[in-house]
C-alpha atoms as a PDB file:
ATOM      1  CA  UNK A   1     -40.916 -38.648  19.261  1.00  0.00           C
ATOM      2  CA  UNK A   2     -43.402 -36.007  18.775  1.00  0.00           C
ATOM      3  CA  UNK A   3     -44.854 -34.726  21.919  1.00  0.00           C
ATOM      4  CA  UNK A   4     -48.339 -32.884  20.800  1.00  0.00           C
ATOM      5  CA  UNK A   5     -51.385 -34.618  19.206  1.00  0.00           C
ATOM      6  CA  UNK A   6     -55.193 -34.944  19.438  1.00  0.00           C
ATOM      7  CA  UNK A   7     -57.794 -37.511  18.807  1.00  0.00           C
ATOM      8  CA  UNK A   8     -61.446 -37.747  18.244  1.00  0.00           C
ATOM      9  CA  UNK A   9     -63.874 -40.001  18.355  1.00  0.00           C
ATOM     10  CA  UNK A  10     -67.708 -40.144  18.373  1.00  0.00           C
ATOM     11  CA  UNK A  11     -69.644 -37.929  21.696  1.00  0.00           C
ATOM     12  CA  UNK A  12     -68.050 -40.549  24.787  1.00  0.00           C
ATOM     13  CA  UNK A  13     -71.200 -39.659  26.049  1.00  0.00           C
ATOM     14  CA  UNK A  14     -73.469 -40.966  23.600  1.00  0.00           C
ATOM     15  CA  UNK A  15     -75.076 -39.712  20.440  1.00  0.00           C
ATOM     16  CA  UNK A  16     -75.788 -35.766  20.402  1.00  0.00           C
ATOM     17  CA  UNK A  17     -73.827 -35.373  23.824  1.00  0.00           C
ATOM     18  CA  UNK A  18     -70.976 -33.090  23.439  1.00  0.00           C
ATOM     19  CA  UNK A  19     -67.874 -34.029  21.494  1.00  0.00           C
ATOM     20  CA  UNK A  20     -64.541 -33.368  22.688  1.00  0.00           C
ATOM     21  CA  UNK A  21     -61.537 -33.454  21.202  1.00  0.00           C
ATOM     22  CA  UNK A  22     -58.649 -34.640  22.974  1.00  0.00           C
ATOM     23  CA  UNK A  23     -55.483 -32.679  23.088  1.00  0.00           C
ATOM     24  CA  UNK A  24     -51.806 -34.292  24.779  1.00  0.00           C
ATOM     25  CA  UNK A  25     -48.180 -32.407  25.146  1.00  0.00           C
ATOM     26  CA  UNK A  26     -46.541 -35.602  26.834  1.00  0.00           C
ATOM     27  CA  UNK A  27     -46.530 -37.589  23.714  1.00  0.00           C
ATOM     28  CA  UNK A  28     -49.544 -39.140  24.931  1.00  0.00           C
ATOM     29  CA  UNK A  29     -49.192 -39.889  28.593  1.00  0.00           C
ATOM     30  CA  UNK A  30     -52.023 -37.958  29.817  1.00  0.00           C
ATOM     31  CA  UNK A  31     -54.860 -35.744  27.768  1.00  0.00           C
ATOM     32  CA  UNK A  32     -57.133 -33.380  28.544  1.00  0.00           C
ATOM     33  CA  UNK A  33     -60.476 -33.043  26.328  1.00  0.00           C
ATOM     34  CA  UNK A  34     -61.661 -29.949  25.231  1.00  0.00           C
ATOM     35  CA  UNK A  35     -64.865 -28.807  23.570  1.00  0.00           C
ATOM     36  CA  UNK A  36     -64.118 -26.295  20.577  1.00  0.00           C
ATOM     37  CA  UNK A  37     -66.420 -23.647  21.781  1.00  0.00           C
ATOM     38  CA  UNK A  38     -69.487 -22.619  18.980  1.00  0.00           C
ATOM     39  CA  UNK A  39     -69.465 -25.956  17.886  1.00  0.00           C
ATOM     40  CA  UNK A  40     -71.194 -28.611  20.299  1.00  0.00           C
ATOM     41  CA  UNK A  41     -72.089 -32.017  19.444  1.00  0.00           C
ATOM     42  CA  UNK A  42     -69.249 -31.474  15.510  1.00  0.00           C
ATOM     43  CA  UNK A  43     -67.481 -34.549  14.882  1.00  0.00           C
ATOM     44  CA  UNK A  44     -65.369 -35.485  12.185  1.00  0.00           C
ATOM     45  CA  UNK A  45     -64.896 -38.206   9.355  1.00  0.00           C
ATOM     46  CA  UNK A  46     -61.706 -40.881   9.810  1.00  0.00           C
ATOM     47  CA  UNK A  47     -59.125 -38.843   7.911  1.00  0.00           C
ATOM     48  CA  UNK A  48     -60.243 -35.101   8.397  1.00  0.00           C
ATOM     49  CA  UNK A  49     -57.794 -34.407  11.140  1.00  0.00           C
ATOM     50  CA  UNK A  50     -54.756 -32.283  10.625  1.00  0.00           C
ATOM     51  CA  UNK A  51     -51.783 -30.920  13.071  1.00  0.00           C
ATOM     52  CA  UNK A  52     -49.523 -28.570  12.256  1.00  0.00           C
ATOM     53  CA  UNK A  53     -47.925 -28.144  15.075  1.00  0.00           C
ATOM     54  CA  UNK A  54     -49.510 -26.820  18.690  1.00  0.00           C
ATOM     55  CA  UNK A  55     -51.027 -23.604  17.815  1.00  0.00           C
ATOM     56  CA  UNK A  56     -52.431 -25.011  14.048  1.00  0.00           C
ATOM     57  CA  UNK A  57     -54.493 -28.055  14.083  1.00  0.00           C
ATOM     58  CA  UNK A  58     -57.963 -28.877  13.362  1.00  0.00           C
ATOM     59  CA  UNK A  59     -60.775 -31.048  11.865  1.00  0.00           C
ATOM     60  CA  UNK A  60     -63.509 -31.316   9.387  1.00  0.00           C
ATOM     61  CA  UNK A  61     -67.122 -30.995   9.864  1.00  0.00           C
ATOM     62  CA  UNK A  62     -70.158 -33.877   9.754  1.00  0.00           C
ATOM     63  CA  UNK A  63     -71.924 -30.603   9.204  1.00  0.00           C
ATOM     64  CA  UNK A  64     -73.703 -29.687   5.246  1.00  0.00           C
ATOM     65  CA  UNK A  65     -72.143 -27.505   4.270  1.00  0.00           C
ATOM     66  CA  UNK A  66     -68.800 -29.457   4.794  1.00  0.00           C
ATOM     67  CA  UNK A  67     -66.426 -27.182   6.866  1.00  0.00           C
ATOM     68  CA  UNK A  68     -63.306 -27.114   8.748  1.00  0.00           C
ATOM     69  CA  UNK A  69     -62.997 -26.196  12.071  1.00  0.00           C
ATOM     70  CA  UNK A  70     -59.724 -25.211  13.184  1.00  0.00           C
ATOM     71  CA  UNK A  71     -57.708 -22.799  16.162  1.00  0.00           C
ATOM     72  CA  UNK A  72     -54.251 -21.377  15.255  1.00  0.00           C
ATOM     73  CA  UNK A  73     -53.280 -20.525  18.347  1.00  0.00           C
ATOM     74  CA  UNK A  74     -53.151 -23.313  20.300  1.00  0.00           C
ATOM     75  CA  UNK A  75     -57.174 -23.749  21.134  1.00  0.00           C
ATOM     76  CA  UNK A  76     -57.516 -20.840  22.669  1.00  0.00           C
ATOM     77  CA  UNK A  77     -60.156 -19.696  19.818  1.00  0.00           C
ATOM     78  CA  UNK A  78     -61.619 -21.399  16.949  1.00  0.00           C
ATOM     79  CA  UNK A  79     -62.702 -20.395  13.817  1.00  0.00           C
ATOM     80  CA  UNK A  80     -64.942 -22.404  11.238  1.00  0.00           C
ATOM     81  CA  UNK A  81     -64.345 -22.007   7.222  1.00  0.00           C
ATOM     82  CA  UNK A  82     -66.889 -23.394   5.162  1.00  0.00           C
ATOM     83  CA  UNK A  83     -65.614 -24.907   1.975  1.00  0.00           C
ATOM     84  CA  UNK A  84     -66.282 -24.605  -1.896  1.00  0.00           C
ATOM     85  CA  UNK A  85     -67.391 -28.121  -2.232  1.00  0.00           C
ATOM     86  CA  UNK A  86     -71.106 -29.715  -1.569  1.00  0.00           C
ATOM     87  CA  UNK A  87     -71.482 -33.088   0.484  1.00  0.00           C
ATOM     88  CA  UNK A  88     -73.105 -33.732   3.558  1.00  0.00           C
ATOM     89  CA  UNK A  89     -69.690 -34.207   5.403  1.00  0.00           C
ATOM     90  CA  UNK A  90     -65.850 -33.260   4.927  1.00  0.00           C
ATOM     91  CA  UNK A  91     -64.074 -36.496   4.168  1.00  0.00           C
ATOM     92  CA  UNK A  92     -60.402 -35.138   3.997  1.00  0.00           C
ATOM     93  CA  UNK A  93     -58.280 -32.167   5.213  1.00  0.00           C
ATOM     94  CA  UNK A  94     -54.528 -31.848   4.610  1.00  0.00           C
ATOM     95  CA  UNK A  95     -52.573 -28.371   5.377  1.00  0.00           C
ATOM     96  CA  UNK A  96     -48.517 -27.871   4.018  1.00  0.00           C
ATOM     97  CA  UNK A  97     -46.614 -27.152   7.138  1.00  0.00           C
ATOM     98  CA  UNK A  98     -46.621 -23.180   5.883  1.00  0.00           C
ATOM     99  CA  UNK A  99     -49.758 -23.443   7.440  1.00  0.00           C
ATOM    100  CA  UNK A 100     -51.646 -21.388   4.661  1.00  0.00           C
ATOM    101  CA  UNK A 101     -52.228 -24.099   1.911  1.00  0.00           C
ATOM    102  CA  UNK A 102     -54.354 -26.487   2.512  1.00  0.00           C
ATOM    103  CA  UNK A 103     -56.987 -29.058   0.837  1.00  0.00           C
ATOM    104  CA  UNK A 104     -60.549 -29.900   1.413  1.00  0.00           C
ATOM    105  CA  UNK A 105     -63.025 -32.961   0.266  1.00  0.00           C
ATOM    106  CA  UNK A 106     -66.065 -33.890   0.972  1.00  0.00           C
ATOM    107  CA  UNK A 107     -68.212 -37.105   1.332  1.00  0.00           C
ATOM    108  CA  UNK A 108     -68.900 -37.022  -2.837  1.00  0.00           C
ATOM    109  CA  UNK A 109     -66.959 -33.769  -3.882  1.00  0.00           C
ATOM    110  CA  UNK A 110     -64.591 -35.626  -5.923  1.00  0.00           C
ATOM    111  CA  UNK A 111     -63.037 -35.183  -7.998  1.00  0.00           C
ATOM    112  CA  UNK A 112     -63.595 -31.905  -6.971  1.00  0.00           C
ATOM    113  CA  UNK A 113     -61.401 -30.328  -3.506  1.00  0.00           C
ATOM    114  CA  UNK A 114     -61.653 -27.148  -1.711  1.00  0.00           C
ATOM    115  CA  UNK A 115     -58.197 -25.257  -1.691  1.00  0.00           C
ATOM    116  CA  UNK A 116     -56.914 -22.234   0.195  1.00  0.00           C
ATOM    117  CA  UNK A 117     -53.967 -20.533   0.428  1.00  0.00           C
ATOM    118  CA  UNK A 118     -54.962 -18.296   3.338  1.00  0.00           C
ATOM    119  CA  UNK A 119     -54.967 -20.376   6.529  1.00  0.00           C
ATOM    120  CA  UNK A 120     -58.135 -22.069   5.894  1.00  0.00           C
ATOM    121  CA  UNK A 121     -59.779 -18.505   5.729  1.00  0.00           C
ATOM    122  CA  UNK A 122     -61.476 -18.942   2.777  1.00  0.00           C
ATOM    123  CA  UNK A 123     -61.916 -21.708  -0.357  1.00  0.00           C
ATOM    124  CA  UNK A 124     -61.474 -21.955  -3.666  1.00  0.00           C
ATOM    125  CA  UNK A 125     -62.239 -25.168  -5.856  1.00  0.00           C
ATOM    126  CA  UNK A 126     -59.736 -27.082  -7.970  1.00  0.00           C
ATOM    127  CA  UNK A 127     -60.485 -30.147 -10.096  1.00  0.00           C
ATOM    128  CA  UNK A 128     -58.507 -33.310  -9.626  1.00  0.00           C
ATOM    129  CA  UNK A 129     -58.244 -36.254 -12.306  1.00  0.00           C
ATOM    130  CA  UNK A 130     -61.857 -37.555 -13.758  1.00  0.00           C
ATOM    131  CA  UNK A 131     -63.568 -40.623 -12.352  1.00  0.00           C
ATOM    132  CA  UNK A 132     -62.304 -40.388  -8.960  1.00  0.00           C
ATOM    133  CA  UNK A 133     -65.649 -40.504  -6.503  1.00  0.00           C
ATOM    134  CA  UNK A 134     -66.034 -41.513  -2.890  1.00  0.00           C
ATOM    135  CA  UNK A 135     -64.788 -40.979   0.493  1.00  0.00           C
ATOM    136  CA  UNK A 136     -60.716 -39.840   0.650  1.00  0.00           C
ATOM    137  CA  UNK A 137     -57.940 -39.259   2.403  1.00  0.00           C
ATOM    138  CA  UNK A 138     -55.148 -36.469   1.893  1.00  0.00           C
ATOM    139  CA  UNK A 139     -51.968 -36.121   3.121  1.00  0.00           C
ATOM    140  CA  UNK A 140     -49.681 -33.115   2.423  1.00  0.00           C
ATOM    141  CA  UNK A 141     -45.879 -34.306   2.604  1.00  0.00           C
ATOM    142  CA  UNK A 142     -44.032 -31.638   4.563  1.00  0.00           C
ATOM    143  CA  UNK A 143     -41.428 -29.693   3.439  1.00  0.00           C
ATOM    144  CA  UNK A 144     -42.935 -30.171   0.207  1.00  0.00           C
ATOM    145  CA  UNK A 145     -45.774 -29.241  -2.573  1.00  0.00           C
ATOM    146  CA  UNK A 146     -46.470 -32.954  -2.857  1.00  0.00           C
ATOM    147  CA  UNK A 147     -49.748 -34.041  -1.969  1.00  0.00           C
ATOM    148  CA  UNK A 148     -51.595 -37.379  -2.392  1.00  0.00           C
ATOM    149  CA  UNK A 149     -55.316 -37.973  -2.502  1.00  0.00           C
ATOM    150  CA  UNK A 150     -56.902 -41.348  -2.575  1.00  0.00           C
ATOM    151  CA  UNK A 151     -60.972 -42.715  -3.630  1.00  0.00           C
ATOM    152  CA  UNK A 152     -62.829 -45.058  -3.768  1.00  0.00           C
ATOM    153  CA  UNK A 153     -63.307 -45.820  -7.280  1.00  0.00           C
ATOM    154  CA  UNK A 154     -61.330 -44.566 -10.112  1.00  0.00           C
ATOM    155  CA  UNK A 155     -60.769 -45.903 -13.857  1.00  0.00           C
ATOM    156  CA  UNK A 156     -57.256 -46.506 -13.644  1.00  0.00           C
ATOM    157  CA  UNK A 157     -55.844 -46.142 -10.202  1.00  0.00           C
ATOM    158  CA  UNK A 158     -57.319 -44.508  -6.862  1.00  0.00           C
ATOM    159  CA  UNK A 159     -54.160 -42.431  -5.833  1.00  0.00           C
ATOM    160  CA  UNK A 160     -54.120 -38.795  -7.488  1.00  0.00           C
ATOM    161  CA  UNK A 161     -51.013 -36.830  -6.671  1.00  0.00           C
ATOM    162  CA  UNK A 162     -50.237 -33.364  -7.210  1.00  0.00           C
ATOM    163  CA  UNK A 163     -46.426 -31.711  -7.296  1.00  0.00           C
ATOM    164  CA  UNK A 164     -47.867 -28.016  -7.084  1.00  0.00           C
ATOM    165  CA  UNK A 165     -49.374 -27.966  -3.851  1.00  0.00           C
ATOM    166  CA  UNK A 166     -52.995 -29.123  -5.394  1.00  0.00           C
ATOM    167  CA  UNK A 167     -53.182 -26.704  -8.525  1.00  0.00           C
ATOM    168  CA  UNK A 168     -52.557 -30.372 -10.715  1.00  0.00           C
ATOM    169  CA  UNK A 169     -53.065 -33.555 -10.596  1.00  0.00           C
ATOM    170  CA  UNK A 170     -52.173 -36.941 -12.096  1.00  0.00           C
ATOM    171  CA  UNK A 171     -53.458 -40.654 -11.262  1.00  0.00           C
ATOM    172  CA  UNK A 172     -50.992 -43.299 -10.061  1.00  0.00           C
ATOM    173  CA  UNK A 173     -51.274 -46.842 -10.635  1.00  0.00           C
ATOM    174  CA  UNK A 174     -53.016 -48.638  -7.812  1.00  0.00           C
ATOM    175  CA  UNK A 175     -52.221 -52.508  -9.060  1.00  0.00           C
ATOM    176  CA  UNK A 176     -56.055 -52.475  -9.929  1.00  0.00           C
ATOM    177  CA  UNK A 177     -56.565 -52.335  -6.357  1.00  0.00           C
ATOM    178  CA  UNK A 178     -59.537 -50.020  -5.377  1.00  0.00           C
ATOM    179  CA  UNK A 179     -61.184 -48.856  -1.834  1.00  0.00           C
ATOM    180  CA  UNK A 180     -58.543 -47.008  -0.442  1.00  0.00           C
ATOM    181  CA  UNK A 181     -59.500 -46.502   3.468  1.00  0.00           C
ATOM    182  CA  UNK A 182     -56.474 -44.664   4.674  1.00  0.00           C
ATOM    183  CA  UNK A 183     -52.652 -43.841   3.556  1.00  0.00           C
ATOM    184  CA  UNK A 184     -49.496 -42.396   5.590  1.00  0.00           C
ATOM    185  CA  UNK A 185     -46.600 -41.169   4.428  1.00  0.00           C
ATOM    186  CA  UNK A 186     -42.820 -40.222   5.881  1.00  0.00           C
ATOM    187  CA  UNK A 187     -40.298 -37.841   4.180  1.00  0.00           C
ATOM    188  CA  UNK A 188     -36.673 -39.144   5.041  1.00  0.00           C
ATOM    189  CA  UNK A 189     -34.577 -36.474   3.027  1.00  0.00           C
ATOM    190  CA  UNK A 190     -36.192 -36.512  -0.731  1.00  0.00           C
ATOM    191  CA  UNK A 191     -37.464 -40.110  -0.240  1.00  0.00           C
ATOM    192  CA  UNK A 192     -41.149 -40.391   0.336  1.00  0.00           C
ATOM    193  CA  UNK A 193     -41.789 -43.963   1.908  1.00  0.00           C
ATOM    194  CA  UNK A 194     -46.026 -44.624   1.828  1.00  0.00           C
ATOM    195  CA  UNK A 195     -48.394 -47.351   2.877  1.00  0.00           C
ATOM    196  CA  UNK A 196     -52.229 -47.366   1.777  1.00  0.00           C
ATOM    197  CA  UNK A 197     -55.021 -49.873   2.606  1.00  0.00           C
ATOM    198  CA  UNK A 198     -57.960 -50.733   1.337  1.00  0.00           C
ATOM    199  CA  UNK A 199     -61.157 -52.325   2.534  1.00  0.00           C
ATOM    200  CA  UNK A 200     -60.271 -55.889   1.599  1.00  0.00           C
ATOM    201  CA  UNK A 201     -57.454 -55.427   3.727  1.00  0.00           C
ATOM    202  CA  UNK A 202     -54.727 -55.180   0.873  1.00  0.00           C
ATOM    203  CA  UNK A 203     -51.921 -52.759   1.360  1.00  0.00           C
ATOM    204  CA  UNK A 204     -49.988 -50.795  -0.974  1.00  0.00           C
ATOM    205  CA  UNK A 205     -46.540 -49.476  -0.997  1.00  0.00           C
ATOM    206  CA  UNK A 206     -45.175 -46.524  -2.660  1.00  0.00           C
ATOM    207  CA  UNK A 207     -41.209 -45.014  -2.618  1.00  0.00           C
ATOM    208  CA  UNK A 208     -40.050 -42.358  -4.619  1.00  0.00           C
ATOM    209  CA  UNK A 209     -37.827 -39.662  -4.738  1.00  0.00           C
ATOM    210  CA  UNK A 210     -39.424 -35.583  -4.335  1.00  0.00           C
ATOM    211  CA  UNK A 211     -38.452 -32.578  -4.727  1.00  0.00           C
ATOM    212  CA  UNK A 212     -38.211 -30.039  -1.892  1.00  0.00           C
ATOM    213  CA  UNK A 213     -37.768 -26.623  -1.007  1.00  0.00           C
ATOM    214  CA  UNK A 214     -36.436 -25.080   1.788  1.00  0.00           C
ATOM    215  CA  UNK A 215     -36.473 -21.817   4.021  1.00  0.00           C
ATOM    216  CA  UNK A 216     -33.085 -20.648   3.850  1.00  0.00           C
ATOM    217  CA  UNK A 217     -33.792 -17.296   5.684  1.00  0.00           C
ATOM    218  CA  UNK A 218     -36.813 -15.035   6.617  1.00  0.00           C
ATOM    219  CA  UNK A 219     -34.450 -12.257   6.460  1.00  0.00           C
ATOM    220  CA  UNK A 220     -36.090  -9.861   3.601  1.00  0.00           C
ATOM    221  CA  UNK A 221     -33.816  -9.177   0.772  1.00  0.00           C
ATOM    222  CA  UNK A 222     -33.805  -6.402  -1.067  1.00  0.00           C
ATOM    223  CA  UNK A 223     -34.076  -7.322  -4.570  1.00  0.00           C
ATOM    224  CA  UNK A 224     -34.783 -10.905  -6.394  1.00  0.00           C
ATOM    225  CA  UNK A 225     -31.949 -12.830  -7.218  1.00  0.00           C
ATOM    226  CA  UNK A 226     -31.155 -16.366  -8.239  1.00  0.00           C
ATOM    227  CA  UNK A 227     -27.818 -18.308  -7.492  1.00  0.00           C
ATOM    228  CA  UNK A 228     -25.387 -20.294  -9.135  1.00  0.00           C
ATOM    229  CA  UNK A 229     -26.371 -24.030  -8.564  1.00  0.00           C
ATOM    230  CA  UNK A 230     -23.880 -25.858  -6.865  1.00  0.00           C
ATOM    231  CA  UNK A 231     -22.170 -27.986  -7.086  1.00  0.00           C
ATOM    232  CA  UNK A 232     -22.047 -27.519 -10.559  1.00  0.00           C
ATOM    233  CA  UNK A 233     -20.907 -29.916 -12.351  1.00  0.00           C
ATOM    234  CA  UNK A 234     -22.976 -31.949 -10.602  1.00  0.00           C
ATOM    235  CA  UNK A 235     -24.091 -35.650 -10.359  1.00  0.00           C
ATOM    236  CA  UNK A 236     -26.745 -36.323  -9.394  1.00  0.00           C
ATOM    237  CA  UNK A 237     -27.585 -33.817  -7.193  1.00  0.00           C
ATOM    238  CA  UNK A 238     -27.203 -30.261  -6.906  1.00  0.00           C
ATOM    239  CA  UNK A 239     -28.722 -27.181  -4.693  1.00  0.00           C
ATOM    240  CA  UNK A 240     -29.878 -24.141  -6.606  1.00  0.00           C
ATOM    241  CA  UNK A 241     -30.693 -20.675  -3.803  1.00  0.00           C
ATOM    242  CA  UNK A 242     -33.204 -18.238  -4.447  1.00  0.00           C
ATOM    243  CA  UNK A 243     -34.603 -14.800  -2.872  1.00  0.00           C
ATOM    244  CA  UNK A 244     -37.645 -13.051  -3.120  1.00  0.00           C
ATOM    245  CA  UNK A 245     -38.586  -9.439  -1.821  1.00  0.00           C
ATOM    246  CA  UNK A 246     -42.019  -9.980  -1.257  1.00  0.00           C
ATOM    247  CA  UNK A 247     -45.145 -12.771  -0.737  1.00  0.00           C
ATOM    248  CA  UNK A 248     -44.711 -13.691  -4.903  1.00  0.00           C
ATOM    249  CA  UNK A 249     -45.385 -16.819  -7.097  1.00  0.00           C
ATOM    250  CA  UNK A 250     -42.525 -18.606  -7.599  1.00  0.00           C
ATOM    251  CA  UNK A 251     -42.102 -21.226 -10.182  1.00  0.00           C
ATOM    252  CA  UNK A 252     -38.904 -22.927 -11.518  1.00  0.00           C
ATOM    253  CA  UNK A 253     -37.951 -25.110 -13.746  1.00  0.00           C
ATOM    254  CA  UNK A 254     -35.707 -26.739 -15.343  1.00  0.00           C
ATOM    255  CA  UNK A 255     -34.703 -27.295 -19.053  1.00  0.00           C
ATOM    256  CA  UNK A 256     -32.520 -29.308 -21.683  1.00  0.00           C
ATOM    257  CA  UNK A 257     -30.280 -27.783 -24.540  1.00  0.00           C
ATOM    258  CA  UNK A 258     -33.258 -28.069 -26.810  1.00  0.00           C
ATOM    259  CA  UNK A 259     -35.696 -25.596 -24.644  1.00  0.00           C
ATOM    260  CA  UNK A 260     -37.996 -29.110 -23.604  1.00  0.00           C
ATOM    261  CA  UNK A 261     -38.982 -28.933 -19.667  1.00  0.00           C
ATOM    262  CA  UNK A 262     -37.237 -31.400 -17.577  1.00  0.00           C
ATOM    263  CA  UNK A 263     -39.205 -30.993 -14.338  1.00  0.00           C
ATOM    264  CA  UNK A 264     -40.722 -28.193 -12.638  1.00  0.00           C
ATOM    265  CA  UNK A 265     -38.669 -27.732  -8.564  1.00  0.00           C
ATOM    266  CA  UNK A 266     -41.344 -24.779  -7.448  1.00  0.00           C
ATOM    267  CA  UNK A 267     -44.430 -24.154  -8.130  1.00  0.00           C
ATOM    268  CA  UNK A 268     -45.819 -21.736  -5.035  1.00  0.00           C
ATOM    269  CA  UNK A 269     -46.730 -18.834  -3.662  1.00  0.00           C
ATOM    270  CA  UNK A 270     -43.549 -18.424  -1.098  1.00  0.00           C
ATOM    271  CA  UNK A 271     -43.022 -15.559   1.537  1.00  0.00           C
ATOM    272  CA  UNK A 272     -40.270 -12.659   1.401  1.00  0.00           C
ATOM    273  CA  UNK A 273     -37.058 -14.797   2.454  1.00  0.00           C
ATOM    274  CA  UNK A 274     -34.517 -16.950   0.948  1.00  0.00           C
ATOM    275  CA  UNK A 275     -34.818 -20.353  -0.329  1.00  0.00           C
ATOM    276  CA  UNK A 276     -33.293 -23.212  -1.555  1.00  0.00           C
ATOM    277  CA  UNK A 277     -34.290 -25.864  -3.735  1.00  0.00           C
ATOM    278  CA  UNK A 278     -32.792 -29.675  -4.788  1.00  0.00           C
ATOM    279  CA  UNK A 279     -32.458 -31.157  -8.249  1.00  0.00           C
ATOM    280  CA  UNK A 280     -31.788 -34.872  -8.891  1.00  0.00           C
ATOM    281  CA  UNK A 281     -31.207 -35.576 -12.148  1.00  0.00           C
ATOM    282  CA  UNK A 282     -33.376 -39.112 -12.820  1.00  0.00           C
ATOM    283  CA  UNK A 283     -31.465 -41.902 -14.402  1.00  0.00           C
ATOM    284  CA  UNK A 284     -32.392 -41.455 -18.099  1.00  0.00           C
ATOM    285  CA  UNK A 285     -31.303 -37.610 -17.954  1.00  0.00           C
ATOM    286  CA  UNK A 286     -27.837 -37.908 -20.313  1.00  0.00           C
ATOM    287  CA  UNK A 287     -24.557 -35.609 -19.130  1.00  0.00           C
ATOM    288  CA  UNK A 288     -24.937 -31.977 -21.004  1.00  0.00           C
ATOM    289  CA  UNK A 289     -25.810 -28.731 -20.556  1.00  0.00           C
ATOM    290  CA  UNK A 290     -29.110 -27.518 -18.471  1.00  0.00           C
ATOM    291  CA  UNK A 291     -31.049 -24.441 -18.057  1.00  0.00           C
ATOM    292  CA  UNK A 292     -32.854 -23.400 -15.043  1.00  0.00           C
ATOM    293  CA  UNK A 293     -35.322 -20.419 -15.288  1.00  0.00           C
ATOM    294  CA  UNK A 294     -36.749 -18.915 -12.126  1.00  0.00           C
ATOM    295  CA  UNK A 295     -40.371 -17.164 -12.187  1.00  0.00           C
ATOM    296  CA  UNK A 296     -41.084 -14.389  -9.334  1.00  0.00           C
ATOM    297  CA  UNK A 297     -44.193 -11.758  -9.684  1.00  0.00           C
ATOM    298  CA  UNK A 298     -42.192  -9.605 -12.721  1.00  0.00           C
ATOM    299  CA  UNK A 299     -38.967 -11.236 -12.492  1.00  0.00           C
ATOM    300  CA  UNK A 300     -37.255 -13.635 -14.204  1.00  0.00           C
ATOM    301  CA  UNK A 301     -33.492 -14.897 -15.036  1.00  0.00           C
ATOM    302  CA  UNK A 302     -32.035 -17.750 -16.423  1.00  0.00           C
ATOM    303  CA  UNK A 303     -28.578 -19.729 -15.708  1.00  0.00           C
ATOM    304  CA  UNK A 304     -27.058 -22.822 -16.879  1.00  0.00           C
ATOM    305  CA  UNK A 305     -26.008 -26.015 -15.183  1.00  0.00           C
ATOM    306  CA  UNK A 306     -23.946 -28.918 -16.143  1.00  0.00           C
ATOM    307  CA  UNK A 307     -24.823 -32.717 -15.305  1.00  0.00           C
ATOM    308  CA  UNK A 308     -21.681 -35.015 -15.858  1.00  0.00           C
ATOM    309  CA  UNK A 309     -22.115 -38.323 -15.397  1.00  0.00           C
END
């Protein structure tokens, strides 16, 4: 069981008394409540808190322009980033456990978000899938680039979810169920088990199966290289390793015999170190021979892989 958290709620004191938020290292046996210094009387929406761990955590503003407010360094300061979206409030925050990407929405940015890929340091906007308005919630599945984001209203479905860390998005089927108040999510391996509800009090579920990428080493190599996936043969699973020299973009992908994408495993700015990433070849994939190509600031290589079934 986790033993670090906080919680917020409106000034205990009443309306424009300070606002604390409340920080515990017992897994919730005692707190203490602490005022993020610069920014009396700042309280945040529902779904606009995010922890890290204990030195990265932090919350979005009630404040126009919305903001977040966040420490990363365990409280002892506190830094405010405005973001790249108008509203009179942030409605959602959601960092990747890298702790430099993360997403920002406001009361009525959507489908417009705030991103960053600098610690929250500063915001750039990114454009989700049209028709989605109203208050959301995000939540960043570690280990991962998945993220979902959920509305109010939208024309189709009110889940968006990207596979690129935010950069994309595409609208899932909500069972023409609309309002979404709140979602949570667990990672067990590459399964991604999720619950949402909505304002009538209907709940939605959601499993599927993810992609990941893992830190292998933070050891910096000295040149970019790809591995050999292995196993290979493989069904249906197989590991392919990576290295990269220096802070690069990294995107890889894979491909059939005919050159058409298959799915895209990376798609990310990733520190020097080595990595490691999973494909699982869906049900409908046939056995054959597979490319994988690998993408890294001027490099690039190519290597095959065989799925037998």
């Amino acid at each position: 069981m986790p033993s670090f958290g906080i919680a917020q709620s409106d000034p205990p004191t009443g309306a424009g008394q300070p606002y604390y938020v409340g920080v515990t290292t017992d897994g919730g046996n005692t707190w203490t409540a602490t005022a993020p210094p610069g920014f009396a009387g700042t309280a945040s929406a529902q779904n606009s808190i995010v922890v890290i761990d204990n030195l990265f955590y932090g919350f979005g503003s009630n404040t126009t322009p919305p903001a977040f407010i966040y420490t990363s360094n365990g409280g002892t300061n506190w830094s405010k980033s405005n973001s790249s979206v108008t509203g009179t409030f942030t409605s959602g925050v959601a960092f990747s456990d890298d702790k430099l990407r993360g997403l920002v929405t406001s009361s009525t940015s959507l489908p417009n978000m705030a991103r960053t890929t600098n610690g929250g340091a500063n915001f750039t906007t990114v454009t989700g899938a049209a028709g989605l308005t109203g208050f959301s919630t995000i939540k960043w599945i570690e280990g991962t680039n998945t993220v979902y984001v959920s509305s109010n209203i939208g024309p189709a479905g009110v889940i968006q979810k990207s596979t690129n860390g935010g950069l994309n998005w595409t609208v899932m089927s909500t069972s023409s169920l609309t309002g979404v108040t709140h979602m949570e999510f667990k990672r067990v391996g590459t399964t991604v088990y999720g619950f949402a509800v909505t304002a009538n009090g209907a709940v939605l579920k959601l499993t599927e199966t993810i992609t990941t990428v893992n830190s292998i080493s933070s050891s910096v190599p000295a040149d970019f290289k790809l591995d050999q996936n292995f196993p290979n043969p493989f069904n249906p699973a197989t590991t392919i390793n990576f290295s990269i020299p220096n802070y690069s973009k990294v995107n890889l992908k894979i491909y059939n015999s005919l050159g058409k994408e298959v799915t895209t495993l990376v798609d990310e700015f990733l520190n020097a170190g080595s990595y490691s990433a999973e494909f699982k070849a869906s049900s409908d994939l046939t056995s054959g021979i597979y490319f994988y190509t690998i993408t890294a600031g001027n490099f690039t290589d190519t290597k095959k892989l065989m799925l037998l079934k």
